[in-house]
N, C-alpha and C. Protein backbone atom coordinates (compact mmCIF):
# COMPACT_ATOMS: atom_id res chain seq x y z
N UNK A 1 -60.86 59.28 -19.54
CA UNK A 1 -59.41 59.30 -19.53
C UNK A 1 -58.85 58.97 -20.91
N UNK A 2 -59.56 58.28 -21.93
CA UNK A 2 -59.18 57.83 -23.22
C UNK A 2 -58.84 59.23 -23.44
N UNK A 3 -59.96 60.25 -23.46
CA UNK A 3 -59.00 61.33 -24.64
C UNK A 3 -58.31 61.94 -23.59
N UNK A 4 -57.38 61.99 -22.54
CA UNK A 4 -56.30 62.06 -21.95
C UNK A 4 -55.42 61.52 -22.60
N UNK A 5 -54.70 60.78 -22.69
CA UNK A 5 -54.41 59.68 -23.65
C UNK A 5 -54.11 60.21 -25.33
N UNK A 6 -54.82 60.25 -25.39
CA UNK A 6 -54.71 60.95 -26.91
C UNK A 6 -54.42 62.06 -27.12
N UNK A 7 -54.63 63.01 -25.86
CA UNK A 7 -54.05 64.13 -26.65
C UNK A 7 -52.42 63.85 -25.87
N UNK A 8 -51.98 63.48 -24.68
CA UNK A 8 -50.79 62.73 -24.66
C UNK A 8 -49.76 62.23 -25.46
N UNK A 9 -50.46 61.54 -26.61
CA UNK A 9 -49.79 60.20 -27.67
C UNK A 9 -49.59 61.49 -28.65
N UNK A 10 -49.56 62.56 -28.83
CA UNK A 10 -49.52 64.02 -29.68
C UNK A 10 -48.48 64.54 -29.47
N UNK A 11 -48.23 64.66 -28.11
CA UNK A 11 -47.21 65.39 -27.17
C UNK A 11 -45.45 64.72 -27.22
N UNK A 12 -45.07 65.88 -26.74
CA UNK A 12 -43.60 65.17 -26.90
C UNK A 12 -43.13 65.08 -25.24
N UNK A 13 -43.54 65.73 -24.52
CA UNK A 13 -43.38 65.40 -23.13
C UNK A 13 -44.77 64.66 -22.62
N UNK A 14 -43.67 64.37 -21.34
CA UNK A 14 -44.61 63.16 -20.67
C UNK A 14 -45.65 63.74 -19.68
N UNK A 15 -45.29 65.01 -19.14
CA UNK A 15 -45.97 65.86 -17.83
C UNK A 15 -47.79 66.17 -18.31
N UNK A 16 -48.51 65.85 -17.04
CA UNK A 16 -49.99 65.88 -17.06
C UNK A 16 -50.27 67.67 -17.35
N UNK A 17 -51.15 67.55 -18.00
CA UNK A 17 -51.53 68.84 -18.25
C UNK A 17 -52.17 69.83 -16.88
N UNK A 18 -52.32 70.90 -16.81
CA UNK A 18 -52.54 71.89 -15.45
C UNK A 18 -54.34 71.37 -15.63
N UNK A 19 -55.00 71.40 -14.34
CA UNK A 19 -56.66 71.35 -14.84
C UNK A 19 -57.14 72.55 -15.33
N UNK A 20 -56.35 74.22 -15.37
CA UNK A 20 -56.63 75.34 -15.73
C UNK A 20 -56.51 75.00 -17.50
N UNK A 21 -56.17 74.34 -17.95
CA UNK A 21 -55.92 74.69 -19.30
C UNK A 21 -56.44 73.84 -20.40
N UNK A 22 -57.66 73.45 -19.42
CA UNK A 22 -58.60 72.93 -20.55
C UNK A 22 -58.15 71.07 -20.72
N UNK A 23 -56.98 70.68 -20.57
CA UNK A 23 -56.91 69.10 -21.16
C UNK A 23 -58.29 68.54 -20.08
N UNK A 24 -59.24 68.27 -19.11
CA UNK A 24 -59.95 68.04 -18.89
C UNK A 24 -61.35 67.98 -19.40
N UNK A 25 -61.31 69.29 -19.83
CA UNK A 25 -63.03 69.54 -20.90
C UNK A 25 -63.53 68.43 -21.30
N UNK A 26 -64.49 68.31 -21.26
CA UNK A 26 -65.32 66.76 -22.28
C UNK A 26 -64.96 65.47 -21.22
N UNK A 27 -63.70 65.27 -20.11
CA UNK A 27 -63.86 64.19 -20.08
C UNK A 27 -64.81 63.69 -18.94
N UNK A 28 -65.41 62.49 -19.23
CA UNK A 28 -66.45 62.31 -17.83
C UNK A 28 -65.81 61.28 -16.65
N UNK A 29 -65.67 62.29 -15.35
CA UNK A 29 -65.30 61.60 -14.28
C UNK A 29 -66.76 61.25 -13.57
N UNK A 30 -66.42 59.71 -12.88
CA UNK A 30 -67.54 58.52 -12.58
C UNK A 30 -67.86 59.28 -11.05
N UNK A 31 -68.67 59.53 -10.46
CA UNK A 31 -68.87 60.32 -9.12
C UNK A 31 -69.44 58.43 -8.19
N UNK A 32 -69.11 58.38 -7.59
CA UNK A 32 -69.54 57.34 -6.69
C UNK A 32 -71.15 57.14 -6.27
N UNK A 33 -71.98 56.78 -6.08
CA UNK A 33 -72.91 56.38 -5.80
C UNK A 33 -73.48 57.12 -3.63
N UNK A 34 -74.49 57.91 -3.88
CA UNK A 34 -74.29 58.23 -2.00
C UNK A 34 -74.47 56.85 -1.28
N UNK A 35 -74.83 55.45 -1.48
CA UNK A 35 -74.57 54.54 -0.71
C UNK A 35 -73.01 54.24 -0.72
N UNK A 36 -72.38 54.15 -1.85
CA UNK A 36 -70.85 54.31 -1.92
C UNK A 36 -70.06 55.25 -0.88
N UNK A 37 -70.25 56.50 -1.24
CA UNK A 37 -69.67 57.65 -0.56
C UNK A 37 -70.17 57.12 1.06
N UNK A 38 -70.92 57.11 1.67
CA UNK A 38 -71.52 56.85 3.01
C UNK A 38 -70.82 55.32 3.61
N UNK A 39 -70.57 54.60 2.57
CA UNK A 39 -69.70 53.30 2.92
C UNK A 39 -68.13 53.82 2.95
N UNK A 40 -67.89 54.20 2.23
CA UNK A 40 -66.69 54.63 2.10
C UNK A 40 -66.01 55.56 3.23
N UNK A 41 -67.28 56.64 3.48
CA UNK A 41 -67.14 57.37 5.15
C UNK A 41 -67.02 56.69 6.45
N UNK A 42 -67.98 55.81 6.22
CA UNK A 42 -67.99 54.82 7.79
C UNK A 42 -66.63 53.92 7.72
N UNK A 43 -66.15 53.35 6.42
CA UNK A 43 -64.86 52.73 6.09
C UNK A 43 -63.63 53.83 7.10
N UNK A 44 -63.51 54.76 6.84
CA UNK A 44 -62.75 56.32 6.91
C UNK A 44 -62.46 56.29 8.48
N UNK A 45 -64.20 56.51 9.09
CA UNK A 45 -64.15 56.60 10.26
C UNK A 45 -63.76 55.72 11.14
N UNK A 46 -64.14 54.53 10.62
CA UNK A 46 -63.65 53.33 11.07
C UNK A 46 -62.04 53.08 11.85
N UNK A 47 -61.19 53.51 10.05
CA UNK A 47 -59.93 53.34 10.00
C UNK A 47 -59.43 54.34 11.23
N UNK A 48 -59.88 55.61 11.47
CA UNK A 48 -59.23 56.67 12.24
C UNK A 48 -59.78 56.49 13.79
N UNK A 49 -60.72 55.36 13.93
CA UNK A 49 -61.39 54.95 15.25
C UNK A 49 -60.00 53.87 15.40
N UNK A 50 -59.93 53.86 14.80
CA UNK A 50 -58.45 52.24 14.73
C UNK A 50 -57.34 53.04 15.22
N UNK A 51 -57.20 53.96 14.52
CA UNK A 51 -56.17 54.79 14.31
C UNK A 51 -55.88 55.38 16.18
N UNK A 52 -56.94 56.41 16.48
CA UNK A 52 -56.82 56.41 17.86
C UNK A 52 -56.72 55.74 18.69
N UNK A 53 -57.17 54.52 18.50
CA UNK A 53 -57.14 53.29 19.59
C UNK A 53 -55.51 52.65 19.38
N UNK A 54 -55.10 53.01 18.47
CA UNK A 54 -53.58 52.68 18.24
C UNK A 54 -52.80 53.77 18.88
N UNK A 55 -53.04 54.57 18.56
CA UNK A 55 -52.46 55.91 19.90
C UNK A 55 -52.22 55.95 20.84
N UNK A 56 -53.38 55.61 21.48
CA UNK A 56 -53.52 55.23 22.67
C UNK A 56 -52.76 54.53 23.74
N UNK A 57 -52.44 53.31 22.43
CA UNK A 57 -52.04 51.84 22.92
C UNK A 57 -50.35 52.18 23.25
N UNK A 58 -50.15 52.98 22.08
CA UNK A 58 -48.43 53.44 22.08
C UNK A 58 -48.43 54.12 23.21
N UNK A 59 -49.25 54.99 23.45
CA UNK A 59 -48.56 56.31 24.45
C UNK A 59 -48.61 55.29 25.78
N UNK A 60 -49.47 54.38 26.02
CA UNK A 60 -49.67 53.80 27.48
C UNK A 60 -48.24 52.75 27.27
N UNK A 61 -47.94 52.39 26.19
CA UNK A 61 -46.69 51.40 26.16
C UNK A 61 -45.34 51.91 26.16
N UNK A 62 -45.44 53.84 25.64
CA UNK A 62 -44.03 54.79 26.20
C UNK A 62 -44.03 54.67 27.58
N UNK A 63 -45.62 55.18 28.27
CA UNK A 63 -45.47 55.50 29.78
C UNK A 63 -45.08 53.97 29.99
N UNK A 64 -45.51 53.00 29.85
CA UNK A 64 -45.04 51.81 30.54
C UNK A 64 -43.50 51.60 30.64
N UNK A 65 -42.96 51.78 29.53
CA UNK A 65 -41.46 51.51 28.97
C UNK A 65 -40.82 52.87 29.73
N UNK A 66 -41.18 53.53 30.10
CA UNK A 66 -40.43 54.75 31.26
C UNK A 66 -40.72 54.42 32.37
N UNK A 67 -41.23 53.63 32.71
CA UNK A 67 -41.42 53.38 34.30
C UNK A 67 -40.65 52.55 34.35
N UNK A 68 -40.56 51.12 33.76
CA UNK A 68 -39.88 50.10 33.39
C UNK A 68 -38.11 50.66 33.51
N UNK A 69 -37.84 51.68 32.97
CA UNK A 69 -36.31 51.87 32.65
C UNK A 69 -35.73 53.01 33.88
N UNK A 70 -36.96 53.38 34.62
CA UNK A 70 -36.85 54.00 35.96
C UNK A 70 -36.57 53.09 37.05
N UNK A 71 -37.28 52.46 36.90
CA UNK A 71 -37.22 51.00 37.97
C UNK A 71 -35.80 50.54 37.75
N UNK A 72 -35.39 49.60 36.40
CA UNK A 72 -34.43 49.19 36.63
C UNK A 72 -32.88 50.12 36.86
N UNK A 73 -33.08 51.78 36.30
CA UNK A 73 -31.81 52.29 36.72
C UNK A 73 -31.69 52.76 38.09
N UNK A 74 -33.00 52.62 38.88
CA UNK A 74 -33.13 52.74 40.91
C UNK A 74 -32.62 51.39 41.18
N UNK A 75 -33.17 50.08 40.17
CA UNK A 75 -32.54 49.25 40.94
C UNK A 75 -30.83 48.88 41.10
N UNK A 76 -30.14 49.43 39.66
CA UNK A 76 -29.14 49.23 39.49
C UNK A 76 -28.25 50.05 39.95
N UNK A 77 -28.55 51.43 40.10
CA UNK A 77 -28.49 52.42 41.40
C UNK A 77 -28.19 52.40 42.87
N UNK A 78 -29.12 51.82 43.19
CA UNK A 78 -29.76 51.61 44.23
C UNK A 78 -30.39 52.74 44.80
N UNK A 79 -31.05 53.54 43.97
CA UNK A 79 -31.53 54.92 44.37
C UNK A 79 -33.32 54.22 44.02
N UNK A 80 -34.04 55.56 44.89
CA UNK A 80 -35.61 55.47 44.26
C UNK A 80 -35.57 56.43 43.09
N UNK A 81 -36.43 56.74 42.89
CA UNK A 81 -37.07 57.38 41.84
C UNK A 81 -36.94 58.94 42.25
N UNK A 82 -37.24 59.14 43.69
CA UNK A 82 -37.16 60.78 44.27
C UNK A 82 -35.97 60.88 44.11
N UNK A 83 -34.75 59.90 44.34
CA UNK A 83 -33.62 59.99 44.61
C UNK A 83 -32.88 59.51 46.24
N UNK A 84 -34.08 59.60 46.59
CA UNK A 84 -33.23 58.30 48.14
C UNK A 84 -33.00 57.21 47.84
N UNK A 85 -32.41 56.49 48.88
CA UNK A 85 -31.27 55.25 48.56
C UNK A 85 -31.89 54.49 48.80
N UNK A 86 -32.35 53.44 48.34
CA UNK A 86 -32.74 51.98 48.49
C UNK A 86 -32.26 51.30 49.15
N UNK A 87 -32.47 50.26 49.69
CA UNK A 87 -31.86 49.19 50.64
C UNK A 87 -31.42 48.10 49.66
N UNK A 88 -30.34 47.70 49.82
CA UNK A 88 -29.31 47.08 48.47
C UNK A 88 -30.16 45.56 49.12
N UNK A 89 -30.33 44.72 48.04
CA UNK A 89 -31.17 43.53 48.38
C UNK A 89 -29.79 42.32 48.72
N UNK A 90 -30.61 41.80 49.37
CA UNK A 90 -29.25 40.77 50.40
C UNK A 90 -28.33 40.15 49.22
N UNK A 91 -28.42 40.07 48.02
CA UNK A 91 -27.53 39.23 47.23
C UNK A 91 -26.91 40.11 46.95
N UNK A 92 -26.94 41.32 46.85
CA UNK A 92 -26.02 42.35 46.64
C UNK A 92 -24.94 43.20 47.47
N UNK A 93 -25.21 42.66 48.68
CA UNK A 93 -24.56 43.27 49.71
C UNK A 93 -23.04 42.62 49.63
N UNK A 94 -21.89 43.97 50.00
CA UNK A 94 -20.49 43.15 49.85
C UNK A 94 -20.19 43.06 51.58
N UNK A 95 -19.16 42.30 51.71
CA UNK A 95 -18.20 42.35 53.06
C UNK A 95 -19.11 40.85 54.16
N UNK A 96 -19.14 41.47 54.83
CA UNK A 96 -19.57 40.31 56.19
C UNK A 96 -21.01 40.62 56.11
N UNK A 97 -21.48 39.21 56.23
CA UNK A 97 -22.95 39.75 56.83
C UNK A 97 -23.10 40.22 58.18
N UNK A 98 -24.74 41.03 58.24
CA UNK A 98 -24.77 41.80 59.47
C UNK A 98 -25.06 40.49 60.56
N UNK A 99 -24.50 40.71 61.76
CA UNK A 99 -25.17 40.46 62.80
C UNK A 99 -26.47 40.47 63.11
N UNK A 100 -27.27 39.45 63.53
CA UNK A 100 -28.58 39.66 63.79
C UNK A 100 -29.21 40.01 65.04
């Protein structure tokens, strides 16, 4: 990267050169080691094994959070879920109580 750099400090703009046009030639990029690369993969796989298991976790916590907001607008309703009527729970009932 030094003679990146230098031919840079030449230049009057700041923009990286295209890799077609040669500012690369000569310079030596470091290639990782295959115990590196193979750590670095299982690192990878790792992260995206995480990654799905985080997916997962959301989509079961949407379905949860829709059942949740079904429930309470049947209860506040007083409808079910098909759309029949619920039986209004005794603290909610207005007028006289029933006869037993």
């Amino acid at each position: 990267m030094k003679s990146y750099y230098r031919v840079m400090l030449g230049k009057k703009s700041a923009h990286a050169p295209a890799c077609f046009s040669g500012g690369f030639i000569g310079t030596d990029f470091g290639i990782s080691t295959l115990r590196e690369q193979r750590r670095i993969v299982a690192k990878v796989e790792q992260l995206m094994a995480l990654v799905d298991t985080l997916e997962t976790q959301l989509a079961a916590g949407r379905a949860t959070a829709e059942k949740l907001l079904s429930a309470l607008v049947a209860e506040l309703t007083g409808t079910k879920n098909n759309g029949q009527a619920l039986k209004p729970a005794a603290s909610a009932r207005r007028g006289r109580p029933r006869k037993s």
